[in-house]
PDB file of N, CA and C in Angstrom:
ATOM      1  N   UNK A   1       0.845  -1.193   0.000  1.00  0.00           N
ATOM      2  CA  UNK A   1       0.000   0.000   0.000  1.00  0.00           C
ATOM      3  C   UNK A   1       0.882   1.246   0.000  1.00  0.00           C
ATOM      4  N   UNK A   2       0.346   2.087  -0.675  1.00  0.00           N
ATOM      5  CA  UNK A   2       1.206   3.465  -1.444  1.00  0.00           C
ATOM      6  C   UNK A   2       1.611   3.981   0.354  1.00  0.00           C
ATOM      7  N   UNK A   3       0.348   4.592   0.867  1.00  0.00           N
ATOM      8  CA  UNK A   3       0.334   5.186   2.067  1.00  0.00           C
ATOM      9  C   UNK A   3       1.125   4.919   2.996  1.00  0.00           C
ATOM     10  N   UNK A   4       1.052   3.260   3.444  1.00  0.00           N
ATOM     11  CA  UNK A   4       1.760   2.625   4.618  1.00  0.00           C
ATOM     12  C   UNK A   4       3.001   2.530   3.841  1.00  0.00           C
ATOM     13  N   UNK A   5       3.921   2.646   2.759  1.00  0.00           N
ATOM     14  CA  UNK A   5       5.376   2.650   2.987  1.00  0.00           C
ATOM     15  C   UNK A   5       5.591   3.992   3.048  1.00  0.00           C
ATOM     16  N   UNK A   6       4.475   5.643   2.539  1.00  0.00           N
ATOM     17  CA  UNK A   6       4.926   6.851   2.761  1.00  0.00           C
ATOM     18  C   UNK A   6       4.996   7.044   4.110  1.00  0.00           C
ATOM     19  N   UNK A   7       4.248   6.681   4.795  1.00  0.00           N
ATOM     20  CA  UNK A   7       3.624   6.904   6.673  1.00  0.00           C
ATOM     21  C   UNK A   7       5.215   6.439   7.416  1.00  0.00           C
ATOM     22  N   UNK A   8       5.374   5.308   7.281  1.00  0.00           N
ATOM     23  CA  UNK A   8       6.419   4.329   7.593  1.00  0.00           C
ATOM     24  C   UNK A   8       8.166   4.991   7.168  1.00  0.00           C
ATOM     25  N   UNK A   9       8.243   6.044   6.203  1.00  0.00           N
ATOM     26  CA  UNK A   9       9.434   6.733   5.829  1.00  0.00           C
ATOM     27  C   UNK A   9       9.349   7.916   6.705  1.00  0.00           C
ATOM     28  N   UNK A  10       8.360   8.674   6.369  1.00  0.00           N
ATOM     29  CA  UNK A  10       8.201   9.884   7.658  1.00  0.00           C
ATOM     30  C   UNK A  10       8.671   9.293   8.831  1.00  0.00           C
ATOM     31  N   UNK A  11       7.363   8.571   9.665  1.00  0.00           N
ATOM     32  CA  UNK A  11       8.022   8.227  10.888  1.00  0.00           C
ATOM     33  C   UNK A  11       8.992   8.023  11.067  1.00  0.00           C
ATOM     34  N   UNK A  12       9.813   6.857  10.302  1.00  0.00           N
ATOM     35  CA  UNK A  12      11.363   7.067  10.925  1.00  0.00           C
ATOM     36  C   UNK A  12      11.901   8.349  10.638  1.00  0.00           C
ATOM     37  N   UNK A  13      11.907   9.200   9.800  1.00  0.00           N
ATOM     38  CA  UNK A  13      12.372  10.516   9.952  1.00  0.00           C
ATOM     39  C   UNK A  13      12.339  11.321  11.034  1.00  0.00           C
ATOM     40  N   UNK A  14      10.763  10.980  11.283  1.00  0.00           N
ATOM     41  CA  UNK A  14      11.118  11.527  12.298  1.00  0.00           C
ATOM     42  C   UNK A  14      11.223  11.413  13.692  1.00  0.00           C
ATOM     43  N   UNK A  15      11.470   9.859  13.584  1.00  0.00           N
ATOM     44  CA  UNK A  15      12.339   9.362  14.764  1.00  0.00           C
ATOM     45  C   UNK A  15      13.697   9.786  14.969  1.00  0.00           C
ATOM     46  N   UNK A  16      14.437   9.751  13.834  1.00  0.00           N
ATOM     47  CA  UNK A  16      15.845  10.515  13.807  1.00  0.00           C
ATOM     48  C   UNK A  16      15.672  11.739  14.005  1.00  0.00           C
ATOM     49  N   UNK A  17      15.164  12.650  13.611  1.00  0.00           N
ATOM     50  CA  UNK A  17      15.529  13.851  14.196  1.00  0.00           C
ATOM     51  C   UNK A  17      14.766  14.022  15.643  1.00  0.00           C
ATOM     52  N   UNK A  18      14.005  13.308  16.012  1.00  0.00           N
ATOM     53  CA  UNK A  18      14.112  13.580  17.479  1.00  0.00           C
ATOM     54  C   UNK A  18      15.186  12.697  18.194  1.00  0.00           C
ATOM     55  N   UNK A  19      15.283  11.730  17.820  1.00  0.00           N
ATOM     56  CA  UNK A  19      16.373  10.855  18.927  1.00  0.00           C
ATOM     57  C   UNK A  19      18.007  12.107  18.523  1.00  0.00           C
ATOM     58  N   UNK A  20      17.931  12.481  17.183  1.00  0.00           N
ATOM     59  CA  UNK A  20      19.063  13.626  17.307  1.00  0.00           C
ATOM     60  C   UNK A  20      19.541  14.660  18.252  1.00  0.00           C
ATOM     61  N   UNK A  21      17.656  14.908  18.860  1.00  0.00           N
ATOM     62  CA  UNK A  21      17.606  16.557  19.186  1.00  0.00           C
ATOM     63  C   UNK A  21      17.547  17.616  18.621  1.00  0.00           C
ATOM     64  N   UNK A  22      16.955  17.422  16.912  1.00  0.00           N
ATOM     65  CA  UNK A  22      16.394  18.608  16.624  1.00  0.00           C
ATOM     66  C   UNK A  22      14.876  18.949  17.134  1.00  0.00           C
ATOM     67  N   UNK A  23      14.148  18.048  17.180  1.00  0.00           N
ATOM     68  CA  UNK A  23      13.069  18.124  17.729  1.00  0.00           C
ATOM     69  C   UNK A  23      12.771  17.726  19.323  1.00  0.00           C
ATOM     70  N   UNK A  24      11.677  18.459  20.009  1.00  0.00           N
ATOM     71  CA  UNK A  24      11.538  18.061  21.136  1.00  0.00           C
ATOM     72  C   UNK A  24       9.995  17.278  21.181  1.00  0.00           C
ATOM     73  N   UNK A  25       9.733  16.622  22.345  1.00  0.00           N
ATOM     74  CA  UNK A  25       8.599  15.587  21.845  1.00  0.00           C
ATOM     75  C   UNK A  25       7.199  16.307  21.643  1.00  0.00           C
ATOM     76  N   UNK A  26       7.132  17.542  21.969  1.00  0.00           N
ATOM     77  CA  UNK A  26       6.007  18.093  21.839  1.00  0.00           C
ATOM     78  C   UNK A  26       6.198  18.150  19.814  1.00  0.00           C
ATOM     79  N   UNK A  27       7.026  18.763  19.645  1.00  0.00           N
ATOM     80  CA  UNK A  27       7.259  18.950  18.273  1.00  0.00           C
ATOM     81  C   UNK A  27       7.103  17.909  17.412  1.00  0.00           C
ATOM     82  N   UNK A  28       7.910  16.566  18.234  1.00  0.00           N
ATOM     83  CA  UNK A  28       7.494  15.460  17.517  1.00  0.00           C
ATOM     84  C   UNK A  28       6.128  15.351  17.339  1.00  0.00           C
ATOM     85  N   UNK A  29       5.384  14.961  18.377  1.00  0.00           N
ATOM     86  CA  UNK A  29       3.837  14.467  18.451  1.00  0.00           C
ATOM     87  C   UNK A  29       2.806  15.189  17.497  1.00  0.00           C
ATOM     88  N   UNK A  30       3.585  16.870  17.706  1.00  0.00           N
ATOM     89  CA  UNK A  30       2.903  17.387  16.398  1.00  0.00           C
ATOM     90  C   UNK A  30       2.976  17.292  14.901  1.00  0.00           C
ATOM     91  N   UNK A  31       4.070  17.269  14.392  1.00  0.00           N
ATOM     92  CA  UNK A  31       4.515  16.552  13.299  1.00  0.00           C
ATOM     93  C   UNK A  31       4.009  15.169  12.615  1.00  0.00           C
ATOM     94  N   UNK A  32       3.993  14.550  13.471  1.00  0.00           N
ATOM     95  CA  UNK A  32       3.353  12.754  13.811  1.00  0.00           C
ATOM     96  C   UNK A  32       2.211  12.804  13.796  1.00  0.00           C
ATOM     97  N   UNK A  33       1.330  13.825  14.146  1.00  0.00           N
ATOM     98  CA  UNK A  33      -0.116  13.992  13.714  1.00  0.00           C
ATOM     99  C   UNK A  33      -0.324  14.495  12.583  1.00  0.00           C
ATOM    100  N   UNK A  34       0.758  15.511  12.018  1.00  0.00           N
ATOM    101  CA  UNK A  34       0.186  16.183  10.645  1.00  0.00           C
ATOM    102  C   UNK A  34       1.049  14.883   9.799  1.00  0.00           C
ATOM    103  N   UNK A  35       1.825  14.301   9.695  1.00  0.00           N
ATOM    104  CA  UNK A  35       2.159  13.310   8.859  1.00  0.00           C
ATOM    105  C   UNK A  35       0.754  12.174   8.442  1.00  0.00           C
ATOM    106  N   UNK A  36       0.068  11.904   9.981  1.00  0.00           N
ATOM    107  CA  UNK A  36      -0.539  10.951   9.901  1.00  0.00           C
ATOM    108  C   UNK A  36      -2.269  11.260   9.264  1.00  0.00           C
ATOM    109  N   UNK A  37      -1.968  12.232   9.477  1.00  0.00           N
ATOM    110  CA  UNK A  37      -3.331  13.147   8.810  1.00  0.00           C
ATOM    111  C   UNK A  37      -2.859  13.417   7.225  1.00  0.00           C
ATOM    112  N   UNK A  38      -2.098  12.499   6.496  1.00  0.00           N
ATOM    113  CA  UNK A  38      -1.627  13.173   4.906  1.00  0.00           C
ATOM    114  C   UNK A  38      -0.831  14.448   4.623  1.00  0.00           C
ATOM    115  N   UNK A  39      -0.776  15.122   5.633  1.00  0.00           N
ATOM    116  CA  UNK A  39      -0.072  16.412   5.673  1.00  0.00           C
ATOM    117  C   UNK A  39       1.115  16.738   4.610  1.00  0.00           C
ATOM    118  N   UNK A  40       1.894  15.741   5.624  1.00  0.00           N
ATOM    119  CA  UNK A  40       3.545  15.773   4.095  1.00  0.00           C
ATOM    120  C   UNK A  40       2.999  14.971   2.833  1.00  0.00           C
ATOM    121  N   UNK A  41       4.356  15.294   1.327  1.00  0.00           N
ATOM    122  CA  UNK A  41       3.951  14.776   0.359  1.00  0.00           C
ATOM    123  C   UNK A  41       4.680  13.585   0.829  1.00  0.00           C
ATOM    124  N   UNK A  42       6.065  13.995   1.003  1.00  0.00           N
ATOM    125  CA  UNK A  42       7.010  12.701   1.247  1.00  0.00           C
ATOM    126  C   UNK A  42       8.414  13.652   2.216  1.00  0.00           C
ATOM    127  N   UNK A  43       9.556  12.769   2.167  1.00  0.00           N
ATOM    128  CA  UNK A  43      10.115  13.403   3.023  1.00  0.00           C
ATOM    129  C   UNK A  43      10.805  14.619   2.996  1.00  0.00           C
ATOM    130  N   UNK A  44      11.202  15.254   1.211  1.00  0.00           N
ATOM    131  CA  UNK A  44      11.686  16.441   1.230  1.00  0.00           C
ATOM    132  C   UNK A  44      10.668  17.320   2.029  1.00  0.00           C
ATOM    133  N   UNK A  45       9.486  17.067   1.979  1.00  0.00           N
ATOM    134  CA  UNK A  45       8.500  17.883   2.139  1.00  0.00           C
ATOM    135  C   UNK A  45       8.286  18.289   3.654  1.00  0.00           C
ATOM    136  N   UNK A  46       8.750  17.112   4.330  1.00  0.00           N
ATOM    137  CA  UNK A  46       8.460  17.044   6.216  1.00  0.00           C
ATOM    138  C   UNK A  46      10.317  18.144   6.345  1.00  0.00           C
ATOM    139  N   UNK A  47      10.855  17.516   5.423  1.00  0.00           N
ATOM    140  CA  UNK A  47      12.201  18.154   6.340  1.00  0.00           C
ATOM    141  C   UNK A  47      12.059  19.582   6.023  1.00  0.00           C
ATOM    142  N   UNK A  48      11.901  19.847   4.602  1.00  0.00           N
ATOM    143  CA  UNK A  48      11.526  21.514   4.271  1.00  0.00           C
ATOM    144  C   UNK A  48      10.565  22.394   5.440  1.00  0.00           C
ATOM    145  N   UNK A  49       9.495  21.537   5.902  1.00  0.00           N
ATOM    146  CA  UNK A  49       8.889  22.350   6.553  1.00  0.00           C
ATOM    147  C   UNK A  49       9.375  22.071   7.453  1.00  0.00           C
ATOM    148  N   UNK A  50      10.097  21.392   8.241  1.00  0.00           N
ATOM    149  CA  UNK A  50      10.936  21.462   9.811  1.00  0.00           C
ATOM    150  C   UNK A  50      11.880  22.543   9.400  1.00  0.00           C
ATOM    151  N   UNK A  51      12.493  22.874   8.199  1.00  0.00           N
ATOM    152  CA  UNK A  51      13.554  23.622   8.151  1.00  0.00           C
ATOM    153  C   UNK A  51      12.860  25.436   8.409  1.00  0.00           C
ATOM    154  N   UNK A  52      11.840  25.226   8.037  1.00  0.00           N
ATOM    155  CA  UNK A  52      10.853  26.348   7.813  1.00  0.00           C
ATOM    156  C   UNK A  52      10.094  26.651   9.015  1.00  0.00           C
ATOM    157  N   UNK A  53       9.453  26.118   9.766  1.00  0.00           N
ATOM    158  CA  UNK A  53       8.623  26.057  10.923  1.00  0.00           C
ATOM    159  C   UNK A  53       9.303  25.946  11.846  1.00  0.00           C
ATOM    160  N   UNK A  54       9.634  24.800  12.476  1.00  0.00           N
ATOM    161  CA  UNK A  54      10.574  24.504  13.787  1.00  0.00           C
ATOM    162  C   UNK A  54      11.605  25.158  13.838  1.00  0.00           C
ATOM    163  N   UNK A  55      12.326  25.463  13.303  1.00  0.00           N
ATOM    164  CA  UNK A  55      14.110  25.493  13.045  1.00  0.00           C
ATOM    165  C   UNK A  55      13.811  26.981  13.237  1.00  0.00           C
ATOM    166  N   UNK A  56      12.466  28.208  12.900  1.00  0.00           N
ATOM    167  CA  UNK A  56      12.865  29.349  12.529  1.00  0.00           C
ATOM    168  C   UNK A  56      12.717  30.116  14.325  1.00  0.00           C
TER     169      UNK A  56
END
């Protein structure tokens, strides 16, 4: 299924950048909801907007 291997790439993304410490878990959980809600296209798309949103 298209969805469950896009869902499944995010999440670990963004498991790494929180186990990194760019993110904190509030940030995660939010992210993790807009992923899981279709939000991102794929992962340029989650990191662009962490680079854009979180990071600023």
């Amino acid at each position: 299924d298209e969805w469950m291997s896009k869902i499944r790439a995010l999440r670990s993304e963004l498991k790494e950048m929180r186990d990194e410490g760019e993110l904190n878990s509030k940030q995660y959980r939010e992210l993790y909801n807009k992923a899981k809600g279709g939000f991102f296209r794929n992962k340029k798309h989650l990191n662009n907007y962490v680079e854009d949103e979180v990071k600023a």
